[in-house]
C-alpha atoms as a PDB file:
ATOM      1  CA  UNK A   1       9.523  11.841  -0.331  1.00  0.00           C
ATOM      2  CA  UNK A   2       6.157  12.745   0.125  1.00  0.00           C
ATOM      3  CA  UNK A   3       5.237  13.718  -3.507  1.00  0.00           C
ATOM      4  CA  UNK A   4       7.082  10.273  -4.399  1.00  0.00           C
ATOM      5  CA  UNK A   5       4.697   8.050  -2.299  1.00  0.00           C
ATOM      6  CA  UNK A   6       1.777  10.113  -3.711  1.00  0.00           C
ATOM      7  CA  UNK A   7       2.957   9.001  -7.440  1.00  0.00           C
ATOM      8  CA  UNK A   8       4.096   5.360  -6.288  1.00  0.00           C
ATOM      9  CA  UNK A   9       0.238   4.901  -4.856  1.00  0.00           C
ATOM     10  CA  UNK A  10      -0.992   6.620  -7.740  1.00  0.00           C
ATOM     11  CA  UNK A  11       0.534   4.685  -9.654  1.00  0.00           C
ATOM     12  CA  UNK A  12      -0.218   1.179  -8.000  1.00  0.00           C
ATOM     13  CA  UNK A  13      -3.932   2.820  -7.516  1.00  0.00           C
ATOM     14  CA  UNK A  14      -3.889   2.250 -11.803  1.00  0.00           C
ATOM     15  CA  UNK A  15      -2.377  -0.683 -11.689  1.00  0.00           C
ATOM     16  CA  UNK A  16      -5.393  -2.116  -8.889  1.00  0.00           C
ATOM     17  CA  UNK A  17      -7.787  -0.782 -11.337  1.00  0.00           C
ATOM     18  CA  UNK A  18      -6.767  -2.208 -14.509  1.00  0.00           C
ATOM     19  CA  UNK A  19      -6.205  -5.420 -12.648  1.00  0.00           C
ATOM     20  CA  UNK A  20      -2.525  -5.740 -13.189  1.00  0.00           C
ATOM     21  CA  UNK A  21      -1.252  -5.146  -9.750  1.00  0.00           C
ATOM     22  CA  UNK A  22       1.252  -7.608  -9.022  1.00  0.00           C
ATOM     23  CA  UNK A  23       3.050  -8.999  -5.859  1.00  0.00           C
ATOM     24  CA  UNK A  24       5.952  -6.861  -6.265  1.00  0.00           C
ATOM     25  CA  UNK A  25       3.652  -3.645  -6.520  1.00  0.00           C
ATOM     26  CA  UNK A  26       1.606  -5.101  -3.185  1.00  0.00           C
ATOM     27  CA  UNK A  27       5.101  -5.621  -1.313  1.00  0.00           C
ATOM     28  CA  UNK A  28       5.747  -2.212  -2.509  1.00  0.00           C
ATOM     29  CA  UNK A  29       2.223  -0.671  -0.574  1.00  0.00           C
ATOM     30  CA  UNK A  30       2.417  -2.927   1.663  1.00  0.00           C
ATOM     31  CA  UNK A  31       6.060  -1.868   2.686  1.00  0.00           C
ATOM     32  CA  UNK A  32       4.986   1.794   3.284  1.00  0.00           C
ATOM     33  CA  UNK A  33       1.953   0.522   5.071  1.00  0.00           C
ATOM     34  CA  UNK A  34       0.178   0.559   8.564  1.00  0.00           C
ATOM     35  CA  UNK A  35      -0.960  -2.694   9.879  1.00  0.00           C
ATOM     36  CA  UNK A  36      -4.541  -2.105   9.102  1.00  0.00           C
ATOM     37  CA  UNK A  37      -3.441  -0.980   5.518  1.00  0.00           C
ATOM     38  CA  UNK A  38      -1.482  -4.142   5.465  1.00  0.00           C
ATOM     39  CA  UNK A  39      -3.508  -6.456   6.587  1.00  0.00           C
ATOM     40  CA  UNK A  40      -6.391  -5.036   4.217  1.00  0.00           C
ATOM     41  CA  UNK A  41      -3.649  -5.583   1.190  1.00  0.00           C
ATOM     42  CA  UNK A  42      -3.006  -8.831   2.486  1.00  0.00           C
ATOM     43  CA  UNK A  43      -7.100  -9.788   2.169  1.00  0.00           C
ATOM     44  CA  UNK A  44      -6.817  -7.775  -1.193  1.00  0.00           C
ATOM     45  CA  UNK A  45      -4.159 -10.098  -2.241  1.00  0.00           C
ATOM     46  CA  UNK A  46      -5.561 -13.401  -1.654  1.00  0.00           C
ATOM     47  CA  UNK A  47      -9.166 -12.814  -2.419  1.00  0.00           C
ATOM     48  CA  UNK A  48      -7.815 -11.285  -6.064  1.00  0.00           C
ATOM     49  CA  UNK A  49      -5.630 -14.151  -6.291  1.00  0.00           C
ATOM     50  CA  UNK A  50      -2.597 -12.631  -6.490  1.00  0.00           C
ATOM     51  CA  UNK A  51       0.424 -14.269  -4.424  1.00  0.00           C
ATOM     52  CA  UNK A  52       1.529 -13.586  -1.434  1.00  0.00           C
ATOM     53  CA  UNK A  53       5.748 -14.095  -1.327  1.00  0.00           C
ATOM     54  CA  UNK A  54       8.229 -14.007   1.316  1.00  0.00           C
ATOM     55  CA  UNK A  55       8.784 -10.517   1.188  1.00  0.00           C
ATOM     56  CA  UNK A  56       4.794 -10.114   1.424  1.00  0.00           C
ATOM     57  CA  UNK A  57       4.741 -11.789   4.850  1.00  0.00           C
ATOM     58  CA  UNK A  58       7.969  -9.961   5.924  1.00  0.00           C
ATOM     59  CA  UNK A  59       6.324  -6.552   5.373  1.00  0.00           C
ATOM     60  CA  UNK A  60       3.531  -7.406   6.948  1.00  0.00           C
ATOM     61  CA  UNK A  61       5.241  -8.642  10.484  1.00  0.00           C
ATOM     62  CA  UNK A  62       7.485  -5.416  10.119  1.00  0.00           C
ATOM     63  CA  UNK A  63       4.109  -3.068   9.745  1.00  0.00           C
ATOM     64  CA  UNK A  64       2.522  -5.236  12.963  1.00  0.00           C
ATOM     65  CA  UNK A  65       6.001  -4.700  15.163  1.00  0.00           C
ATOM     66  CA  UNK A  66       6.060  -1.191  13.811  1.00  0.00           C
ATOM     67  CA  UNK A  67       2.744  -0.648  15.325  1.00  0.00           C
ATOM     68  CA  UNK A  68       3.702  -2.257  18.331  1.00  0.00           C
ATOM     69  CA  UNK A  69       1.205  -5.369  17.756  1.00  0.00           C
ATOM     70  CA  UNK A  70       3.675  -7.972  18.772  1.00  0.00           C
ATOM     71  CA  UNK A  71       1.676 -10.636  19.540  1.00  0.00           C
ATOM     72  CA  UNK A  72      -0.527 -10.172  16.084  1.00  0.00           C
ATOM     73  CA  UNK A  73       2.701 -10.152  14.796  1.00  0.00           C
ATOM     74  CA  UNK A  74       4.012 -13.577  16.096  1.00  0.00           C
ATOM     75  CA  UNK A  75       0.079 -14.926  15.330  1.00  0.00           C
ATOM     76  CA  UNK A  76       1.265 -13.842  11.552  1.00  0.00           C
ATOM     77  CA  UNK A  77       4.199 -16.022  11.881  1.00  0.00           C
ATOM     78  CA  UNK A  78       2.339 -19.146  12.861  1.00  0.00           C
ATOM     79  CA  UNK A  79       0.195 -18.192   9.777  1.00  0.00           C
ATOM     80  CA  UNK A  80       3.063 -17.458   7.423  1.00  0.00           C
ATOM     81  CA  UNK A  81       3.961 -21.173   8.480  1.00  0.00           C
ATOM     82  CA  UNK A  82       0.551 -22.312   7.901  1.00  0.00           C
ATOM     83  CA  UNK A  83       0.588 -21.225   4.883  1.00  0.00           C
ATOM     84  CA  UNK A  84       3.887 -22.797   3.647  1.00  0.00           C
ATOM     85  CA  UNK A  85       6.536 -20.191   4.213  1.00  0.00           C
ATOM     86  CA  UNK A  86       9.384 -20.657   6.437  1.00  0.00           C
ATOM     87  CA  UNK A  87      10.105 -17.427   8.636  1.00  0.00           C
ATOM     88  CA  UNK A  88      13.733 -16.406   7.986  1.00  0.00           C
ATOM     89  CA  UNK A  89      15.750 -14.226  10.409  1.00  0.00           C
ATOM     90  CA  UNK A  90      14.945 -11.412   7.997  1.00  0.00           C
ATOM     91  CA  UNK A  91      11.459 -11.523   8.839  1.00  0.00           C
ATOM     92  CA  UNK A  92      11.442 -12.325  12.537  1.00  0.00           C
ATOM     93  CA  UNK A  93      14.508  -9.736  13.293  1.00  0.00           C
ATOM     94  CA  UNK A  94      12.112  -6.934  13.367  1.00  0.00           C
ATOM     95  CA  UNK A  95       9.667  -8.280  16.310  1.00  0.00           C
ATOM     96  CA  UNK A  96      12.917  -9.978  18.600  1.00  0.00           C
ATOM     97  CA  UNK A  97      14.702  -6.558  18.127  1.00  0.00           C
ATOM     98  CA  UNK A  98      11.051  -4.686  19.110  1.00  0.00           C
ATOM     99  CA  UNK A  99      10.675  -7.373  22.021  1.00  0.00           C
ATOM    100  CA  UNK A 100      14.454  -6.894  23.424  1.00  0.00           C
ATOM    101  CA  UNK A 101      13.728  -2.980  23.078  1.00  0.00           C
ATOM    102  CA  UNK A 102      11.196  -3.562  25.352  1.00  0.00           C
ATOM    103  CA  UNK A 103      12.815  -5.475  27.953  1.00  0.00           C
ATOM    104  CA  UNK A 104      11.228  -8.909  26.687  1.00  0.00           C
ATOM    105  CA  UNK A 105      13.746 -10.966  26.455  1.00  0.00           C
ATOM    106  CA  UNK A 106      12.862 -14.161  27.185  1.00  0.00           C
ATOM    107  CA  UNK A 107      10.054 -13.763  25.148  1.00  0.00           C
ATOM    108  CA  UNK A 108      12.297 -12.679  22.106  1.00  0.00           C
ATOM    109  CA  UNK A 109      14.437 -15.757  22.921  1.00  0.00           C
ATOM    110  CA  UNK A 110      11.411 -18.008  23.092  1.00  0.00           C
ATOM    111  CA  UNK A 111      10.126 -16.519  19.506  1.00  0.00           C
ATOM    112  CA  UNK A 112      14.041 -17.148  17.666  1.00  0.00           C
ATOM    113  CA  UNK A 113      14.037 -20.390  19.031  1.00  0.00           C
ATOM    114  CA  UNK A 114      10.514 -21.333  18.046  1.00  0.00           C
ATOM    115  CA  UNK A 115      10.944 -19.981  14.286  1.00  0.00           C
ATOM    116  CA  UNK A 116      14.465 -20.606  13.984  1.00  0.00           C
ATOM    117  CA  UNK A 117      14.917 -24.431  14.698  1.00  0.00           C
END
């Protein structure tokens, strides 16, 4: 697996460079990313222009839960929104499951209710 994500970041490393990296290849890094490194992509993304798409935002929530940011992560919502994307239940699932995990559950309730009108 490791040798694979060396090649796929190679690979998207060339694509950067020649300036053909794409939202799909992003949501790909971005996917496999920390927060930081997501959040960087993200600021890659939208100063080179290149679109951010629902799957961009939903990677990037699931890298800030992952890293147990969970209020960055529900700030990202508000900015997904903000930015004209509905969240789905695909993309908060990953922060009410984190928040229930952690014995938050009103909190979790108040999030799915607040995104999921």
């Amino acid at each position: 697996i490791n040798s694979n994500r060396s090649k796929g970041t190679k690979f998207f490393q060339e694509l950067r460079a020649s300036g053909n990296a794409d939202t799909y290849s992003y949501n790909v890094m971005i996917d496999f990313s920390s927060s930081e490194d997501a959040l960087l992509l993200k600021k890659e993304m939208e100063s080179s222009g290149v679109p951010l798409s629902g799957a961009s935002w939903n990677s990037i929530v699931k890298a800030l839960v992952n890293d147990g940011l969970f209020r960055e992560a529900e700030e990202m919502l508000d900015q997904m929104q903000e930015e004209g994307f509905e969240p789905s239940p695909r993309t908060i699932k990953p922060l009410v499951g984190a928040l229930k995990r952690v014995g938050k559950r009103q909190i979790a309730k108040n999030i799915r209710d607040r995104f999921l009108q």
